[in-house]
N, C-alpha and C. Protein backbone atom coordinates (compact mmCIF):
# COMPACT_ATOMS: atom_id res chain seq x y z
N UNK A 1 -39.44 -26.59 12.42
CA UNK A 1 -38.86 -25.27 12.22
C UNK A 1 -37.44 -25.27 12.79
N UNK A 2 -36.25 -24.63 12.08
CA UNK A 2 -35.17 -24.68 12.80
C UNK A 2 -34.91 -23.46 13.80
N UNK A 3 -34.02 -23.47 14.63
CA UNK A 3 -33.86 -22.98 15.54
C UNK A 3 -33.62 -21.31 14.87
N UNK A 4 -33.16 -21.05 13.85
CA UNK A 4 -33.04 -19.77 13.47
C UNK A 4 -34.33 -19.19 12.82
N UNK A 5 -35.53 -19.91 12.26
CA UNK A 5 -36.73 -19.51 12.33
C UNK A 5 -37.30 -18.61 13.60
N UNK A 6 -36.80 -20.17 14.71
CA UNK A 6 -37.53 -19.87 15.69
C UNK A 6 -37.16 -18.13 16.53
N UNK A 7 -35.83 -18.45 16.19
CA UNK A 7 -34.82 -16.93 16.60
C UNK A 7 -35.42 -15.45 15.48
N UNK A 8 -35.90 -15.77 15.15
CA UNK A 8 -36.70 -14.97 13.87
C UNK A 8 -38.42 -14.83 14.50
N UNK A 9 -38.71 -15.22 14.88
CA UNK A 9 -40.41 -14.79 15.44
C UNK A 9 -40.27 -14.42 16.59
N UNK A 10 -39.52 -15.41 17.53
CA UNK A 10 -38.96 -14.99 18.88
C UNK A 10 -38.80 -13.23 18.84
N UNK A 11 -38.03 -13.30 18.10
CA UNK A 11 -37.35 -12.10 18.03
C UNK A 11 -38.65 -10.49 17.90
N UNK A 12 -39.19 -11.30 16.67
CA UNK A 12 -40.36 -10.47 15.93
C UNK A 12 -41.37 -10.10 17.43
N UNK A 13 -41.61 -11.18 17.88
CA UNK A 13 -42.82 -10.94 18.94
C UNK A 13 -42.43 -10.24 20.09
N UNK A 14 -40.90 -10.54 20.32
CA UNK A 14 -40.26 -9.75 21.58
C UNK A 14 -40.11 -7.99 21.38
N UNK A 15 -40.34 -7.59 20.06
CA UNK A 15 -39.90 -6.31 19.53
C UNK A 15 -41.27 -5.94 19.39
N UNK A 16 -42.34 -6.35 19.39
CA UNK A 16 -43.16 -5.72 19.44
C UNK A 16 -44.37 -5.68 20.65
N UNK A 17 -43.57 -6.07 21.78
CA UNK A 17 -44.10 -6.09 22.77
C UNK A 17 -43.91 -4.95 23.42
N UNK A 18 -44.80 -4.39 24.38
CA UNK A 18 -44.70 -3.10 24.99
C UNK A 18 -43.07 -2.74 25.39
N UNK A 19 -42.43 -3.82 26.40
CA UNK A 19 -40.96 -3.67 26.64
C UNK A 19 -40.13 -4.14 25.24
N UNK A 20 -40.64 -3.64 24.15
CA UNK A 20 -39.08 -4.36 23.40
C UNK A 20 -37.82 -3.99 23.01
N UNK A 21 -37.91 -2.44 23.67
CA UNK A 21 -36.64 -1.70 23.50
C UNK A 21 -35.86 -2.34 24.81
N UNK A 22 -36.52 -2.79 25.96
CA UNK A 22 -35.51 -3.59 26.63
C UNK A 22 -35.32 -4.71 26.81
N UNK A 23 -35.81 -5.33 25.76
CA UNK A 23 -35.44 -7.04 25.00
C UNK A 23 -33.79 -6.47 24.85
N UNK A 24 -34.10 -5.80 23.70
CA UNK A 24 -33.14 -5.08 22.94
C UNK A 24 -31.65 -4.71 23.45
N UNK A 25 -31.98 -4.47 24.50
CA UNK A 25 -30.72 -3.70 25.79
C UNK A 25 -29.96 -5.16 26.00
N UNK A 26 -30.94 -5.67 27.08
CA UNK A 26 -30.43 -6.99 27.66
C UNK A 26 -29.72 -7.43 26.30
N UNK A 27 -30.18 -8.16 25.13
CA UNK A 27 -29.61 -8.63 24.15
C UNK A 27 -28.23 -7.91 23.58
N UNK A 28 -28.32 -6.74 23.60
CA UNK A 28 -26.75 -5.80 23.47
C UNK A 28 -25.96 -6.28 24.58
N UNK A 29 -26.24 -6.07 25.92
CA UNK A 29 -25.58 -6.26 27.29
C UNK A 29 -25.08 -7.80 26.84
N UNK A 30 -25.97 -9.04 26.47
CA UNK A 30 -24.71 -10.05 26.37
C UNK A 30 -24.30 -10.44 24.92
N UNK A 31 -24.36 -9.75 23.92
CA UNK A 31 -23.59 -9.90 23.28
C UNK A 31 -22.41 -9.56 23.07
N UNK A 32 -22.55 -8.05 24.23
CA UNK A 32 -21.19 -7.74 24.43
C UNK A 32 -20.03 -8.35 24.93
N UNK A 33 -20.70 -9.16 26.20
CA UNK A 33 -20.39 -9.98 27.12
C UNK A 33 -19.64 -11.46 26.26
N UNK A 34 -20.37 -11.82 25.31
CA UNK A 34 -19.87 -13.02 24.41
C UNK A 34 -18.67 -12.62 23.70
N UNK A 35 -18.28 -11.59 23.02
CA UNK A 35 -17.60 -10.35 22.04
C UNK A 35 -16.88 -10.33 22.78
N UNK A 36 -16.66 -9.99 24.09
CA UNK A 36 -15.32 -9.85 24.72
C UNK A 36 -14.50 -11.13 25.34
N UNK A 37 -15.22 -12.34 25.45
CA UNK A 37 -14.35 -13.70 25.44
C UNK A 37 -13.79 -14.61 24.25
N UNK A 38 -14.72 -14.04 22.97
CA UNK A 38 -14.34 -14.17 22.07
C UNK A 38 -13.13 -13.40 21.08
N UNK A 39 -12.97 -12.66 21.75
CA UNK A 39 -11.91 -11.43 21.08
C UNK A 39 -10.89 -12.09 21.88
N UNK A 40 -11.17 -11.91 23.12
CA UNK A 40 -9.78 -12.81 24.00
C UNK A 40 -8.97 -14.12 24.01
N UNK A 41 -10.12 -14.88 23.06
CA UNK A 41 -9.58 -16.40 22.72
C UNK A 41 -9.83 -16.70 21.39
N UNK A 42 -8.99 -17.82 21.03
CA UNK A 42 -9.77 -18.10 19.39
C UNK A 42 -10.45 -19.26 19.55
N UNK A 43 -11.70 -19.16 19.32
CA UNK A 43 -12.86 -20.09 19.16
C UNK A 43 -12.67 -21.22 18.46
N UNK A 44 -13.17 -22.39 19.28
CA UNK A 44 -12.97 -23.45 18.13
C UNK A 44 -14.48 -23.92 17.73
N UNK A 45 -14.66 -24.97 16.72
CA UNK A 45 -15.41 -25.34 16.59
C UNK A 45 -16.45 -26.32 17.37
N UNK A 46 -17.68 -26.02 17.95
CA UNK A 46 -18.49 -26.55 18.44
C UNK A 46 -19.94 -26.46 18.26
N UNK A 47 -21.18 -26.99 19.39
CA UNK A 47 -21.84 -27.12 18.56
C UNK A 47 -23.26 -25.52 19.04
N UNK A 48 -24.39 -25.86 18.19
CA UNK A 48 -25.03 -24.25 18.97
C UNK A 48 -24.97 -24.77 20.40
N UNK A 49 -25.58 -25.65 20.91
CA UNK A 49 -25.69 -25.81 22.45
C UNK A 49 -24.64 -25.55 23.27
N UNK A 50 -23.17 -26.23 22.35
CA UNK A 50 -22.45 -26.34 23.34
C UNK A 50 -21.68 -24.84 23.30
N UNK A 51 -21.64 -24.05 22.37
CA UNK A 51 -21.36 -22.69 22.51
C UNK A 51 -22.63 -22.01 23.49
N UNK A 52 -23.87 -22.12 23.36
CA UNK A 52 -25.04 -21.45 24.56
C UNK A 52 -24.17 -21.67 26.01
N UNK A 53 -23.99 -22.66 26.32
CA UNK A 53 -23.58 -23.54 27.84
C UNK A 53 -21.88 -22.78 27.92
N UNK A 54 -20.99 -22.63 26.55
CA UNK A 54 -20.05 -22.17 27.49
C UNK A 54 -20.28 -20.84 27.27
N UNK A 55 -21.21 -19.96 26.50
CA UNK A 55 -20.97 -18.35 27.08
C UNK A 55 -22.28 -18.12 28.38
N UNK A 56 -22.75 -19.52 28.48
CA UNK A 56 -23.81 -19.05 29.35
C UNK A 56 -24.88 -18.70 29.23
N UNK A 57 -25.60 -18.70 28.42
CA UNK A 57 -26.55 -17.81 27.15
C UNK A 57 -27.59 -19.03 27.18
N UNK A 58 -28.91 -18.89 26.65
CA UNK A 58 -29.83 -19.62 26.62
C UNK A 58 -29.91 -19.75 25.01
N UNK A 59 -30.70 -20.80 24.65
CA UNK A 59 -29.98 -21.57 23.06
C UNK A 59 -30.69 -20.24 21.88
N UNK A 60 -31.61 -19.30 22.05
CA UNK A 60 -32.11 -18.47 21.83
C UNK A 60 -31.16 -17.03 21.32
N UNK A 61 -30.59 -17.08 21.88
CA UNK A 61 -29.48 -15.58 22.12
C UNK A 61 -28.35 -16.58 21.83
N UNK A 62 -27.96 -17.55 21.70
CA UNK A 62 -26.66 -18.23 20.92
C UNK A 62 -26.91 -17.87 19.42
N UNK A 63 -28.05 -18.28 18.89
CA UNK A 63 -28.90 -18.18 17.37
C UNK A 63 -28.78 -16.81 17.37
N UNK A 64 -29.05 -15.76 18.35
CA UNK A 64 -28.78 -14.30 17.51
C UNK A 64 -27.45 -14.17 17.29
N UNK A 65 -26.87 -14.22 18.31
CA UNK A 65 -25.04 -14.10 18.17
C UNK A 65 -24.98 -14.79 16.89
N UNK A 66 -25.15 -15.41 16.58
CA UNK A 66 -24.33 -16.54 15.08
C UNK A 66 -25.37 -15.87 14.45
N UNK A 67 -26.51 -15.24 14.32
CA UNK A 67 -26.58 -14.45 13.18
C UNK A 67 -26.11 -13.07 12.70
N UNK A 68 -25.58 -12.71 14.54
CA UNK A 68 -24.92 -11.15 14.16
C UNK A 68 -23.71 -11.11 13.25
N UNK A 69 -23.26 -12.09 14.11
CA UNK A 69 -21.30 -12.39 13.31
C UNK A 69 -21.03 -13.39 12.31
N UNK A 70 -22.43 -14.10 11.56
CA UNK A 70 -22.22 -14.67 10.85
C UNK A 70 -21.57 -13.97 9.18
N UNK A 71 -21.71 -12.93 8.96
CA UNK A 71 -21.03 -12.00 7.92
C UNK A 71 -19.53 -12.10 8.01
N UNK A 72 -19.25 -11.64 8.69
CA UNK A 72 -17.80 -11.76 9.47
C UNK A 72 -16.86 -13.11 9.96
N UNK A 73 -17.97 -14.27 9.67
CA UNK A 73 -16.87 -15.35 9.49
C UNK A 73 -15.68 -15.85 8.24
N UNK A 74 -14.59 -16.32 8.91
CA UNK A 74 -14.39 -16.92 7.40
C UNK A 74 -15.03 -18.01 6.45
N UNK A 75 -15.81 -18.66 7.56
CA UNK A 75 -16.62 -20.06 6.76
C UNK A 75 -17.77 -19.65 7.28
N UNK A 76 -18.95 -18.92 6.65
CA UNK A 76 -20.62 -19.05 7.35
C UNK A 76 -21.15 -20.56 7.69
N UNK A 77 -21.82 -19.76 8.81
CA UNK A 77 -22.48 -20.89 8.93
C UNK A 77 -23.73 -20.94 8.46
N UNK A 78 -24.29 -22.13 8.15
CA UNK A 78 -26.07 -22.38 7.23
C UNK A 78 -26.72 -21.92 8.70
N UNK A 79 -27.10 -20.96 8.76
CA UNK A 79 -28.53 -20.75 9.83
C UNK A 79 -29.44 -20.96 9.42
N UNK A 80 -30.05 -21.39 8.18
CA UNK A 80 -31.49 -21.70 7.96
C UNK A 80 -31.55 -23.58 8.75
N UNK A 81 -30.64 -24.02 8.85
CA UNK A 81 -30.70 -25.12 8.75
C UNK A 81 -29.90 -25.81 10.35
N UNK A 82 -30.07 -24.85 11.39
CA UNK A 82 -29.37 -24.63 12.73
C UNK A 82 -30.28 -25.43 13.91
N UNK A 83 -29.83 -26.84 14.20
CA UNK A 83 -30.48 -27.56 15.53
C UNK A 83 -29.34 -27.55 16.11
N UNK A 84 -29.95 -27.88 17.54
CA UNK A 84 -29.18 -27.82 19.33
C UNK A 84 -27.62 -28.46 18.58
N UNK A 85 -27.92 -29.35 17.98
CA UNK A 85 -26.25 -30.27 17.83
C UNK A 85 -25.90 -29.63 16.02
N UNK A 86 -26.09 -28.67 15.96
CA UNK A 86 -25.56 -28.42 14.32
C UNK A 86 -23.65 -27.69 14.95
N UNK A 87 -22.91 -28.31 14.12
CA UNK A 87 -21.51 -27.91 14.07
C UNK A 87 -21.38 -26.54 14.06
N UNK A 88 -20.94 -25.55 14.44
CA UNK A 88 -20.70 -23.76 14.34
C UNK A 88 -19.68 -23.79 14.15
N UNK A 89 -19.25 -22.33 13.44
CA UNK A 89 -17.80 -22.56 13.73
C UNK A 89 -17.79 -20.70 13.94
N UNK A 90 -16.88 -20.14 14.94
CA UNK A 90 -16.64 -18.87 15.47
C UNK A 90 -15.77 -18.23 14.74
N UNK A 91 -14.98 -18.35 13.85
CA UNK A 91 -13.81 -18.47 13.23
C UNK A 91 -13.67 -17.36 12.41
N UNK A 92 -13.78 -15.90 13.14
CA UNK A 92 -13.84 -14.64 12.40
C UNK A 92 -12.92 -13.69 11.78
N UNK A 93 -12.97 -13.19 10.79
CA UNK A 93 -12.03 -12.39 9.95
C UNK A 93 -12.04 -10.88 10.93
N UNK A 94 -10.60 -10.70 11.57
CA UNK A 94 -10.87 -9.36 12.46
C UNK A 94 -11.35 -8.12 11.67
N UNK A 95 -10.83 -8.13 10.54
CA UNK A 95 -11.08 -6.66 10.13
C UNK A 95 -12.81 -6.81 9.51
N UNK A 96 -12.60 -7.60 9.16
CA UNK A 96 -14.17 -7.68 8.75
C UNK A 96 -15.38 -7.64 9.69
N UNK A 97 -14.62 -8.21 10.77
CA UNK A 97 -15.73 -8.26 11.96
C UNK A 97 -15.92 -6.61 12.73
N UNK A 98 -14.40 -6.10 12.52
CA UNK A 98 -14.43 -4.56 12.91
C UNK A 98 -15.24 -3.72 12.14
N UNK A 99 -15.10 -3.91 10.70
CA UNK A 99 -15.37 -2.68 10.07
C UNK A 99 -17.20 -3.15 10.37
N UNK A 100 -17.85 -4.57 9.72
CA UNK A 100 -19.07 -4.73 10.14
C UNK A 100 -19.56 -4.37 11.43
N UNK A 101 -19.43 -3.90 12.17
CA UNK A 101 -19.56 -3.45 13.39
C UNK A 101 -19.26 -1.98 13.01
N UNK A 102 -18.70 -1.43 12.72
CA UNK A 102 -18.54 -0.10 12.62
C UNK A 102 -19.86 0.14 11.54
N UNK A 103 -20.55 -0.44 10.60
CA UNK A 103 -21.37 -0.34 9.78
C UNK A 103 -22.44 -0.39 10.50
N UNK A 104 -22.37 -1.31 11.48
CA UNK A 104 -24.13 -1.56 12.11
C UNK A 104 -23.84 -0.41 13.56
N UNK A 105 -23.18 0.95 13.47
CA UNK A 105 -23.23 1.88 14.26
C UNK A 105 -22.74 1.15 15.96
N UNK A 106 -22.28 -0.31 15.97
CA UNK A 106 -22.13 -0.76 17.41
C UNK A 106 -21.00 0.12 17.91
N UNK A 107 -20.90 1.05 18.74
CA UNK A 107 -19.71 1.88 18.79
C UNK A 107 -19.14 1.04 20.27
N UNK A 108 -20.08 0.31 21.06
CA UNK A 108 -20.18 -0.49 22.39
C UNK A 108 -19.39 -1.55 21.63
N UNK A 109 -19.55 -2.40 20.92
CA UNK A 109 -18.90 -3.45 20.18
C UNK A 109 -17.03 -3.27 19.77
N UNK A 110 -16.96 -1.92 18.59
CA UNK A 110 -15.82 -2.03 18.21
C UNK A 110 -15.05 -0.77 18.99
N UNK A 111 -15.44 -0.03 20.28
CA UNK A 111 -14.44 0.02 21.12
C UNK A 111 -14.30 -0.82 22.32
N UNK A 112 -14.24 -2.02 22.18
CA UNK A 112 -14.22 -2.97 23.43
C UNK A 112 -12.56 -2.73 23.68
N UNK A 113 -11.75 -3.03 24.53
CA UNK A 113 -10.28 -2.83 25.06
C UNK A 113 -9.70 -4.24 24.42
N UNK A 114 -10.74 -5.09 24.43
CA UNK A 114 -10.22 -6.08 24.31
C UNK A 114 -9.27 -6.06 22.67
N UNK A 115 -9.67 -5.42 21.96
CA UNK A 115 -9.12 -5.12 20.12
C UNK A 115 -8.08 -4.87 20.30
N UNK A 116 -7.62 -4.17 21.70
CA UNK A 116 -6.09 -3.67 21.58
C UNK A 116 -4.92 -4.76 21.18
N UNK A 117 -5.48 -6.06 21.64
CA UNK A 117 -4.39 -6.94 21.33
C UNK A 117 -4.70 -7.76 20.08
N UNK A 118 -5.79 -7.40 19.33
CA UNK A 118 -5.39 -8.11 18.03
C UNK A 118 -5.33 -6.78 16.68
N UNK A 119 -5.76 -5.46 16.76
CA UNK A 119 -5.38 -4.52 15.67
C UNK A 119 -5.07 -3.05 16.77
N UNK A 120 -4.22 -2.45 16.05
CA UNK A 120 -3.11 -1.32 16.22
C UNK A 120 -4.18 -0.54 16.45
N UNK A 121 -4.45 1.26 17.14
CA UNK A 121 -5.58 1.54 16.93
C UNK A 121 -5.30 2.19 15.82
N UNK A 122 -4.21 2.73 14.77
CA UNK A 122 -3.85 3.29 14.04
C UNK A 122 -5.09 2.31 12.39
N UNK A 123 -4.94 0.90 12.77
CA UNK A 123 -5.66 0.07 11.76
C UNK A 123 -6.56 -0.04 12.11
N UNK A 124 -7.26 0.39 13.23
CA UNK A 124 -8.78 0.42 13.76
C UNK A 124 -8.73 1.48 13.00
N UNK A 125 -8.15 2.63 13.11
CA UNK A 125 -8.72 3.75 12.93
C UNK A 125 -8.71 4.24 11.05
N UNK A 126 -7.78 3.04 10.81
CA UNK A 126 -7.63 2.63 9.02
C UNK A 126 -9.35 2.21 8.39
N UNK A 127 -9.27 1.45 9.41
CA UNK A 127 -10.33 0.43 8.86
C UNK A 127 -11.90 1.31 8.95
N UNK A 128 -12.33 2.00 10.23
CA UNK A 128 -12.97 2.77 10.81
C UNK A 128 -13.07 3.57 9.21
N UNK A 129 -12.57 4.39 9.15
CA UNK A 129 -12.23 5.48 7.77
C UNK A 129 -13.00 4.56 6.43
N UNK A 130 -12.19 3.22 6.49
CA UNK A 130 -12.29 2.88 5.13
C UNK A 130 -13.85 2.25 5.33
N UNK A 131 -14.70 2.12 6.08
CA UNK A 131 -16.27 1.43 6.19
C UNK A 131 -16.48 2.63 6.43
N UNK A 132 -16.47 3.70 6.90
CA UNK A 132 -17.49 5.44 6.24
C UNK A 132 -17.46 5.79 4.89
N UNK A 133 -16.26 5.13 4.61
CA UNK A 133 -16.18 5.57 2.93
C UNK A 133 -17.17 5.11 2.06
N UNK A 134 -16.81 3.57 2.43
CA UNK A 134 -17.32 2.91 1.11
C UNK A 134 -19.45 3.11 1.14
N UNK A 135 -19.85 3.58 2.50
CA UNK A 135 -20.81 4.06 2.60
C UNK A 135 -21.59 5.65 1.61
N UNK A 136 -20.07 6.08 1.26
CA UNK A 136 -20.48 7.79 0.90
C UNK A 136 -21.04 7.75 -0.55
N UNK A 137 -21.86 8.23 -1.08
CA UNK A 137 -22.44 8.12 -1.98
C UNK A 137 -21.80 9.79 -2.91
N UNK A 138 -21.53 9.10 -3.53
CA UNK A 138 -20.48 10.37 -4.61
C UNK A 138 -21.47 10.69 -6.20
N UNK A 139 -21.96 11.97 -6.06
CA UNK A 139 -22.75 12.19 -7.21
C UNK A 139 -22.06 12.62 -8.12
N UNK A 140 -22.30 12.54 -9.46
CA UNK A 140 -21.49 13.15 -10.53
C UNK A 140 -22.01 14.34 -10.52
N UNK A 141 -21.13 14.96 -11.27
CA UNK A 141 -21.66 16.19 -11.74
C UNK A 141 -22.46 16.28 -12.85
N UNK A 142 -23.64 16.86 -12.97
CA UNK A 142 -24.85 17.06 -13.80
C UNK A 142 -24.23 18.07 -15.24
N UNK A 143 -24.49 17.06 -16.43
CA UNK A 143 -23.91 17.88 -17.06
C UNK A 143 -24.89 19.50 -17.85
N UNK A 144 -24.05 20.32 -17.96
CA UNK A 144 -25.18 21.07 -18.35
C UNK A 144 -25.07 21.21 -19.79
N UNK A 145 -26.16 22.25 -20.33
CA UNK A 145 -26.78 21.90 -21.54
C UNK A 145 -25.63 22.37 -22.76
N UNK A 146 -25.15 23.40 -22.03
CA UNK A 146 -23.79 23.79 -23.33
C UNK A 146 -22.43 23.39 -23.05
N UNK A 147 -22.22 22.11 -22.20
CA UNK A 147 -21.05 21.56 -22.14
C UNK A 147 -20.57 20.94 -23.14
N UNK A 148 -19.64 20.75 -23.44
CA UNK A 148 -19.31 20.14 -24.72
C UNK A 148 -20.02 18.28 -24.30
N UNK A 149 -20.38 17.65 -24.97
CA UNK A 149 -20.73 16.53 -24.84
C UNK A 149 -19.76 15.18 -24.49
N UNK A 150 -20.26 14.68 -23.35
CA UNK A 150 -19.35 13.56 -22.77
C UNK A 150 -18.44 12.23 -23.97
N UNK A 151 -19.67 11.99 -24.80
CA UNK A 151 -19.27 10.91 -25.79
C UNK A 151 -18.15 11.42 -26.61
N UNK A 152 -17.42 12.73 -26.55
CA UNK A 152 -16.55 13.05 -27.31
C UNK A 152 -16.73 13.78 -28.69
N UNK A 153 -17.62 13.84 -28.87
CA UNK A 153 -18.10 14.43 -30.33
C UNK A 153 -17.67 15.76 -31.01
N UNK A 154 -17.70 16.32 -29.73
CA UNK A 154 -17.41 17.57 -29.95
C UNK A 154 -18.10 18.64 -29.58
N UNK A 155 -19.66 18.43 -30.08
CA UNK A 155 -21.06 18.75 -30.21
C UNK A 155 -21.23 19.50 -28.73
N UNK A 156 -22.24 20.28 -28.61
CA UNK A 156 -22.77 20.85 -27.60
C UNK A 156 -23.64 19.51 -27.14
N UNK A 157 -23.95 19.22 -25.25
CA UNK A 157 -24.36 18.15 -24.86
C UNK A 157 -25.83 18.38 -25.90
N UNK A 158 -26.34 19.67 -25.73
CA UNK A 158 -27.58 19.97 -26.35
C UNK A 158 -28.06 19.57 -27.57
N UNK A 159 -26.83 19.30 -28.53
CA UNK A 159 -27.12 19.39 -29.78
C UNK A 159 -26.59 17.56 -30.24
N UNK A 160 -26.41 17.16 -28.66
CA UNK A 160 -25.74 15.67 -29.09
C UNK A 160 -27.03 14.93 -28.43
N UNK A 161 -25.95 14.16 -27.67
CA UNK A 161 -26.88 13.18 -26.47
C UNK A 161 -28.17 13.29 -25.65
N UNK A 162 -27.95 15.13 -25.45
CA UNK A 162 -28.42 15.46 -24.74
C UNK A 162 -30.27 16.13 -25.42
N UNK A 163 -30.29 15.62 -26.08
CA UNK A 163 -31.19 16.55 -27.38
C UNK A 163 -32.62 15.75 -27.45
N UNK A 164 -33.76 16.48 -27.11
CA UNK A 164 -34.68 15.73 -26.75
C UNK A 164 -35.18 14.72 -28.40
N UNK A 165 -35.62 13.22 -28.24
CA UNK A 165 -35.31 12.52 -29.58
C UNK A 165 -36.91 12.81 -29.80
């Protein structure tokens, strides 16, 4: 089984254990913790272990991190296919990593201080806007029965399209 399986039942069995809302915590608490040395430096390529050992992290909670921010890379990495020595690469698109974070509600995540030095808050607050948007679900308007008919016809919708066959 690879290590992101294993990060997948791990996970499953820890959430449904009496404490798993404070699996949950702890796991926020260092991902935050990873998120803010990573915002501060640009990551190079290494491997899962040797990213666990330098944020400190046990090889377990390395595998969630690389599945949180794996959306947000520029090159994904294969997590189905993730052992101790598989190559990673950290190598994240900022705005993408912002706005995804603004999507998964982390409000702890994308106001870290640390953002100040790679986007304006004016483009946080661009970007912020533009991931509520693309969320909003925009209904048409329902046409009614004596509107003139959409296809152009002319016709009452009633007496066109709209006309039971």
């Amino acid at each position: 089984m690879s290590l992101y399986e294993d990060w997948r039942a791990y996970a499953q069995k820890k959430q449904n254990e009496p404490n798993g809302t404070k699996f949950w915590e702890d796991y926020f608490k260092t991902e935050t913790e990873i998120y803010k040395k990573i915002l501060e430096s640009k990551p190079r390529k290494n491997t899962v272990k040797g990213y666990a050992e330098k944020y400190k992290v046990d090889l377990m909670t390395m595998v969630a991190f690389l599945d949180g921010i794996n959306d947000s890379l520029k090159e994904k990495n294969t997590l189905e296919e993730l052992e101790e020595e598989s190559a990673v690469n950290l190598n994240y698109d900022k705005e993408l990593l912002y706005k995804n974070m603004v999507e998964a509600k982390a409000d702890w995540l994308y106001n870290l201080p640390q953002w100040d030095a790679l986007l304006t808050p004016e483009r946080r607050q661009e970007l912020y806007k533009e991931q509520k948007r693309s969320k909003t679900v925009v209904k048409d308007k329902k046409i009614g029965r004596n509107d003139p008919c959409p296809c152009g016809s002319g016709k009452k919708y009633k007496k066109c399209c709209g006309r039971d066959l």
